[in-house]
N, C-alpha and C. Protein backbone atom coordinates (compact mmCIF):
# COMPACT_ATOMS: atom_id res chain seq x y z
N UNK A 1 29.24 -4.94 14.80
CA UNK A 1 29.03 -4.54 13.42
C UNK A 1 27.86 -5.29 12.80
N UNK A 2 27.66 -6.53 12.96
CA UNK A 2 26.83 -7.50 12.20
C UNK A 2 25.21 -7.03 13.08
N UNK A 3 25.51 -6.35 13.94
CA UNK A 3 24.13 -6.21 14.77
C UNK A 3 23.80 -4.52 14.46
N UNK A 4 24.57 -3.83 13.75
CA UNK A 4 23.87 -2.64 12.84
C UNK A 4 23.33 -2.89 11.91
N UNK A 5 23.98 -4.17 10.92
CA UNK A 5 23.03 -4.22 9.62
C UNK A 5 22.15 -4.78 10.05
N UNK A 6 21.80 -5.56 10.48
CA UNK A 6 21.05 -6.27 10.99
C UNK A 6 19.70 -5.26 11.69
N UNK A 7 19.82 -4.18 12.40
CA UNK A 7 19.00 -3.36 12.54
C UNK A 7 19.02 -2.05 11.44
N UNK A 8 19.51 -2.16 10.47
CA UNK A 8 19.65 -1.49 9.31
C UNK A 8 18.50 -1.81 8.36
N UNK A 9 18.82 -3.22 8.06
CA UNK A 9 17.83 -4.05 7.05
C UNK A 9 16.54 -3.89 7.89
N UNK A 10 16.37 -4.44 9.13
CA UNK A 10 14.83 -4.41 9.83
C UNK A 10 14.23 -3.06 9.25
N UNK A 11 15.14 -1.64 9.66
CA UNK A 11 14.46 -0.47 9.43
C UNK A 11 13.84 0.09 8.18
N UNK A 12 15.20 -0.28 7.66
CA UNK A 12 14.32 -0.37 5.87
C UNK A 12 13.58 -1.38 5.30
N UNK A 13 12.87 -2.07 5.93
CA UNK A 13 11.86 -3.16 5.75
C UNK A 13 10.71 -2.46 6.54
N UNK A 14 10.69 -1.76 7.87
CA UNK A 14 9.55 -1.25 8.80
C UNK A 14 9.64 0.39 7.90
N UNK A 15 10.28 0.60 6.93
CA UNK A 15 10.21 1.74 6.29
C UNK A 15 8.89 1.58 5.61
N UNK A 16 9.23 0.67 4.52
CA UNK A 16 8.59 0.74 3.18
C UNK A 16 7.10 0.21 3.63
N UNK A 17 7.08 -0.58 4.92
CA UNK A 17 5.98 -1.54 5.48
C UNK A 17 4.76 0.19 5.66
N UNK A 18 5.40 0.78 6.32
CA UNK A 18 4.85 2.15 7.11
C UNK A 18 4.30 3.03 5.91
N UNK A 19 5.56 3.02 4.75
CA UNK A 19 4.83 3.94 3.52
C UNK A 19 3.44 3.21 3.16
N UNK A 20 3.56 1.72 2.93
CA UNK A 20 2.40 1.06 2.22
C UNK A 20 1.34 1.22 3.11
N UNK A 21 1.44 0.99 4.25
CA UNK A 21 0.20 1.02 5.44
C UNK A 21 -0.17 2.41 5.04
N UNK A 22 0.61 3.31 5.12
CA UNK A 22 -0.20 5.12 5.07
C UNK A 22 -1.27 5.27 3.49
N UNK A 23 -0.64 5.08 3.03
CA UNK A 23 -1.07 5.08 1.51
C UNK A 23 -2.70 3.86 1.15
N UNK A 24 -2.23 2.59 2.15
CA UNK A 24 -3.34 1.90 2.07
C UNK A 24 -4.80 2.66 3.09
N UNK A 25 -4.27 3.14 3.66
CA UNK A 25 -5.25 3.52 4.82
C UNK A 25 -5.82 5.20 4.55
N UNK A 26 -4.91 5.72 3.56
CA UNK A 26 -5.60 7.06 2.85
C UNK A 26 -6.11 6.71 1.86
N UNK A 27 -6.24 5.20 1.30
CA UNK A 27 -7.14 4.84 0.17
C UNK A 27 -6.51 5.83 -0.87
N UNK A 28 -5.39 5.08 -1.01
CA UNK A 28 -4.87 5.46 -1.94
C UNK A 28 -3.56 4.30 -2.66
N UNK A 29 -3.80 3.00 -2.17
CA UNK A 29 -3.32 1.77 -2.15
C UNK A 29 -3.69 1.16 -3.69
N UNK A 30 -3.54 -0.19 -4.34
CA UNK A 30 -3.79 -0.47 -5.09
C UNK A 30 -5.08 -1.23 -5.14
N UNK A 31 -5.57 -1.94 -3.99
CA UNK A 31 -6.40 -2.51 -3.57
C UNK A 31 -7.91 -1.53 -3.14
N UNK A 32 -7.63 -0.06 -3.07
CA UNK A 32 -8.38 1.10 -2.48
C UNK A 32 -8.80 1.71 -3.82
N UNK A 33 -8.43 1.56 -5.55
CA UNK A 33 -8.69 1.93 -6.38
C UNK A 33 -7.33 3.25 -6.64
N UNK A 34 -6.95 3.38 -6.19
CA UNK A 34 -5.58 3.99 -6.39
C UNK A 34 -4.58 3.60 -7.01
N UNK A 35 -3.57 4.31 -7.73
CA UNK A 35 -2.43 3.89 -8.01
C UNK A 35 -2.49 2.88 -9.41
N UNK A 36 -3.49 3.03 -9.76
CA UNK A 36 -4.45 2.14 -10.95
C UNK A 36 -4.28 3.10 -11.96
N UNK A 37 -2.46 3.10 -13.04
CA UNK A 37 -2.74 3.76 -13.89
C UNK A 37 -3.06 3.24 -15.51
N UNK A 38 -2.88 2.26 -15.35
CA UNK A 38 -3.38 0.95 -16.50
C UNK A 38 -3.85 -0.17 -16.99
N UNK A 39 -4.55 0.39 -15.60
CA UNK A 39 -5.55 -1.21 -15.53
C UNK A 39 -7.09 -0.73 -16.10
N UNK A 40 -7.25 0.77 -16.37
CA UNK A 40 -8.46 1.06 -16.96
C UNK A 40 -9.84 0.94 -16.16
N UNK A 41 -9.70 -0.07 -14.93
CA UNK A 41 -10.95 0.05 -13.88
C UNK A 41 -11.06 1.18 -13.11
N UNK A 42 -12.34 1.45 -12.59
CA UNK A 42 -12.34 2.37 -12.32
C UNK A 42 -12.88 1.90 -10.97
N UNK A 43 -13.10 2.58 -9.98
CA UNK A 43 -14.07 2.03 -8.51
C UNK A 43 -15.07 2.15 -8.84
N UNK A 44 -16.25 1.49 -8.82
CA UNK A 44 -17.63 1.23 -9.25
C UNK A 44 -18.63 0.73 -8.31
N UNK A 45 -19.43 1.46 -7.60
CA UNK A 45 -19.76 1.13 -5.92
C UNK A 45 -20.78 -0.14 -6.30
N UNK A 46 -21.06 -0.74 -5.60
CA UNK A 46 -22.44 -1.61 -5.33
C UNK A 46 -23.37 -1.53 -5.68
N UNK A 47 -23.49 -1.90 -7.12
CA UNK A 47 -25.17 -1.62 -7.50
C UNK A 47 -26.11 -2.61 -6.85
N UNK A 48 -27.07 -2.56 -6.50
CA UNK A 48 -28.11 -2.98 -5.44
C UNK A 48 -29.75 -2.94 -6.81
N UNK A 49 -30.19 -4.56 -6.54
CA UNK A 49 -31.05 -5.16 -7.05
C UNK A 49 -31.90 -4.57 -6.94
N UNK A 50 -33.11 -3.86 -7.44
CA UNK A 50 -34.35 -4.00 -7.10
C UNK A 50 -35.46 -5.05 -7.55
C-alpha cells in the first residue's frame, strides 16, 4: 500500500513537471513572455547600438 502512494505522489509531481516543460518550450512559460497577465511588460527584442 505505502508503495502506491508513494508512486502516486512521484506521478503527480512528473505530471505538473511535464505540463510546465511543454508550455516552457512552446514559449508560452512565464520566463518566454507568456502567461504575463499583470505585469504590463511586454517582450521587447534587443535593441542593438549603432
Amino acid at each position: 500500500m505505502g508503495n502506491i502512494i508513494v508512486i502516486l505522489i512521484i506521478a503527480a509531481i512528473a505530471f505538473f513537471a511535464l505540463r510546465s516543460s511543454l508550455k516552457h518550450f512552446k514559449g508560452q512559460g512565464g520566463c518566454c513572455g507568456g502567461d504575463c497577465c499583470n505585469c504590463g511588460n511586454k517582450h521587447k527584442g534587443i535593441k542593438e547600438e549603432k
